[in-house]
C-alpha atoms as a PDB file:
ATOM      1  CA  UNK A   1     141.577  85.015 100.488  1.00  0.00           C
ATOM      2  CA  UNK A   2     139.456  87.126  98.361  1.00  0.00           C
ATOM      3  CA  UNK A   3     137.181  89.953  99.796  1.00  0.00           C
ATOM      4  CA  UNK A   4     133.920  89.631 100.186  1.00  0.00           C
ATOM      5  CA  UNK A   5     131.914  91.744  97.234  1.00  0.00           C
ATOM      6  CA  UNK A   6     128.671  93.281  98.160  1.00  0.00           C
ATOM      7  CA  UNK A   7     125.563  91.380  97.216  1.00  0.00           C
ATOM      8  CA  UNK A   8     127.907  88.198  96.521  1.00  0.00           C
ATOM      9  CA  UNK A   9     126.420  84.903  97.891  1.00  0.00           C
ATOM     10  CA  UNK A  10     129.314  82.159  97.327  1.00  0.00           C
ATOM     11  CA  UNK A  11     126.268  79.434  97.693  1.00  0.00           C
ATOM     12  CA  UNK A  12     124.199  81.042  94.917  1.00  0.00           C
ATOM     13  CA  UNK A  13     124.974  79.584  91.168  1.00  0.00           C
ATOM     14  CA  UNK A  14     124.446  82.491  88.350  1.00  0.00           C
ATOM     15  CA  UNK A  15     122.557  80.671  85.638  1.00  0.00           C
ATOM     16  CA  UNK A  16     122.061  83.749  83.300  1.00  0.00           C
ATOM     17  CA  UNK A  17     122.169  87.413  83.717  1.00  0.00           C
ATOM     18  CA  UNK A  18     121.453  90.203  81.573  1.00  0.00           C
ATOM     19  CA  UNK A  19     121.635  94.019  82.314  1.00  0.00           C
ATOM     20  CA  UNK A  20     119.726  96.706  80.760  1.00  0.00           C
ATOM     21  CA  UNK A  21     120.867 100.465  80.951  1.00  0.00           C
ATOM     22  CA  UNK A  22     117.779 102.875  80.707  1.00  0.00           C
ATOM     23  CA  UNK A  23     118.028 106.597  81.527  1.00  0.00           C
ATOM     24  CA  UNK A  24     120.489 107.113  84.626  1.00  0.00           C
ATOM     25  CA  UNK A  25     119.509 103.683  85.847  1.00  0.00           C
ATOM     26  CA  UNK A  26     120.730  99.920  85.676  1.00  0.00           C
ATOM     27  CA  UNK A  27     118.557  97.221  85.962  1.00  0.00           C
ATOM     28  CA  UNK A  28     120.505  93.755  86.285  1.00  0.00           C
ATOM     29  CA  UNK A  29     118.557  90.697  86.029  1.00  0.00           C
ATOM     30  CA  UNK A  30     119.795  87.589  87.223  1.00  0.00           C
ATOM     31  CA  UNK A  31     118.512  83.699  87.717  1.00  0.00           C
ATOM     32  CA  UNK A  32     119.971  81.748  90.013  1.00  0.00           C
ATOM     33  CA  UNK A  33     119.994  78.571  92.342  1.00  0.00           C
ATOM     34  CA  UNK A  34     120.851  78.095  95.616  1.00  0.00           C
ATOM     35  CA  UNK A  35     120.250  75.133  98.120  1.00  0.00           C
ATOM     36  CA  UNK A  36     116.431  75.804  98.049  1.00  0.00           C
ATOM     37  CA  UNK A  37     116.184  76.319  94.558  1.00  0.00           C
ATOM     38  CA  UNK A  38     116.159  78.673  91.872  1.00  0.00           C
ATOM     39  CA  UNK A  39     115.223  82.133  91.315  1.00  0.00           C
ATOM     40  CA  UNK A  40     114.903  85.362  89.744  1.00  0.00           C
ATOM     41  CA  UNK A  41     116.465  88.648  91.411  1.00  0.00           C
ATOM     42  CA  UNK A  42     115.802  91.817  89.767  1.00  0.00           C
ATOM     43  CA  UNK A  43     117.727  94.974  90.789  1.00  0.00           C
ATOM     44  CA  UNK A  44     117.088  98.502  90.152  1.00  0.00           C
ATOM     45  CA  UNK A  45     120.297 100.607  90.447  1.00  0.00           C
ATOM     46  CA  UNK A  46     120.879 104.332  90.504  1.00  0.00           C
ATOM     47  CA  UNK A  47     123.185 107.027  91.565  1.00  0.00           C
ATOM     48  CA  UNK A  48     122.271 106.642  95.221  1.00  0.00           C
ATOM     49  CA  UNK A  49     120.124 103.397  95.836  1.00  0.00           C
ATOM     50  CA  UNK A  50     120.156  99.993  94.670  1.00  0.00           C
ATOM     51  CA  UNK A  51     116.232  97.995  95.330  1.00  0.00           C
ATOM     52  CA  UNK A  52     116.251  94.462  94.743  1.00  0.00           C
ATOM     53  CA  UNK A  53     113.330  91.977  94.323  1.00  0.00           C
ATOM     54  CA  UNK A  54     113.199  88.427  94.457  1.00  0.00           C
ATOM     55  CA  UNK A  55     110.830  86.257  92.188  1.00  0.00           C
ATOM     56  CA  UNK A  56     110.863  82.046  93.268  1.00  0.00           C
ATOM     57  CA  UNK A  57     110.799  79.900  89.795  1.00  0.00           C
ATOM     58  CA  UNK A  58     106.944  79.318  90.670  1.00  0.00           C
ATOM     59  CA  UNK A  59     105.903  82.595  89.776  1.00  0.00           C
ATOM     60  CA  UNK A  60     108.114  83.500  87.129  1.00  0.00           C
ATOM     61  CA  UNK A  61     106.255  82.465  84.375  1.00  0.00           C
ATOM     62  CA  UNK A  62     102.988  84.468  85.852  1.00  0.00           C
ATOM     63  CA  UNK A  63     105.153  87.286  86.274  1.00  0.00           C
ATOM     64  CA  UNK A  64     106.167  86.456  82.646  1.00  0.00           C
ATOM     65  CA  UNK A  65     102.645  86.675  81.181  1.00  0.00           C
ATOM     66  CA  UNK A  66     101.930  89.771  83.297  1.00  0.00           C
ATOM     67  CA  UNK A  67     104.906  91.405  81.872  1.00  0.00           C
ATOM     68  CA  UNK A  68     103.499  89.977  77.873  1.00  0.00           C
ATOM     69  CA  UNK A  69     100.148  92.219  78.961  1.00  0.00           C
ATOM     70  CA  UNK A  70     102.273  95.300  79.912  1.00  0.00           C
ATOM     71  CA  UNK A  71     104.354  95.086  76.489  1.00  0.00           C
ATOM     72  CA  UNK A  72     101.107  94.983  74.757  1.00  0.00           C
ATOM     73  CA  UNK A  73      99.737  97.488  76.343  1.00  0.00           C
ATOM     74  CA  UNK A  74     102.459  99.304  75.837  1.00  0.00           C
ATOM     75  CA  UNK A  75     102.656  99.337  72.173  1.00  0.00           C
ATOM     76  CA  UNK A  76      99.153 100.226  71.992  1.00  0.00           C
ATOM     77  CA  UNK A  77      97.937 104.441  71.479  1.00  0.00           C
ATOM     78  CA  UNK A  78      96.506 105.547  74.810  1.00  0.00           C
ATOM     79  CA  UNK A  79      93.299 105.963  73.541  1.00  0.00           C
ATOM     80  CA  UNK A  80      92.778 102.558  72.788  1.00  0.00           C
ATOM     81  CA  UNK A  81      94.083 101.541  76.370  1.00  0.00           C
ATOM     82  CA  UNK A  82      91.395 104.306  77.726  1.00  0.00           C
ATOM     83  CA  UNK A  83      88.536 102.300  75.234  1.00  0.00           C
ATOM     84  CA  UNK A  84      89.412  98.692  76.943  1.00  0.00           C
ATOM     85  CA  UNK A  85      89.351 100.217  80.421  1.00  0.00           C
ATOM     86  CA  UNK A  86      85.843 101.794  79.852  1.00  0.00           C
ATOM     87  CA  UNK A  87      84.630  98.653  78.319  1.00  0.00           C
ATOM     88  CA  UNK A  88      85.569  96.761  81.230  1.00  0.00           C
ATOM     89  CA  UNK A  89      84.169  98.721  83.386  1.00  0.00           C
END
């Protein structure tokens, strides 16, 4: 029999996962199904801590869009982000 790994759920199918390396941390994003469904797990791993958050299908593609905002923002100068804020104010 094999050992158990950590964070290894034998009832949990890995659909697709991806893994992105920025400054001293991992990030590992996975979607998977299990017997209720499927679902997004996002985990944050560093030197001394790993964080994990779970997103249900229903709410991935808000999270999605939220994340399309961000990225937008992002690529923007900060003093345009500053303008919009006022304006919407």
């Amino acid at each position: 029999m094999f050992p158990k790994q950590n964070n290894y759920n034998a009832n949990e199918k890995l659909i697709l996962t991806k893994k992105i390396v920025c400054e001293c941390k991992l990030f590992y994003v996975d979607y998977k199904e299990n017997k209720r469904g499927r679902f997004l797990k996002i985990s944050e791993k560093d030197s001394a801590t790993k964080r994990t958050i779970i997103v249900p299908a229903e709410a991935i593609k808000e999270l999605s869009e939220i994340l399309q905002e961000v990225v937008v923002l992002g690529n923007e100068k900060p003093e345009a982000t500053e303008e919009k804020e006022q304006q919407q104010e």
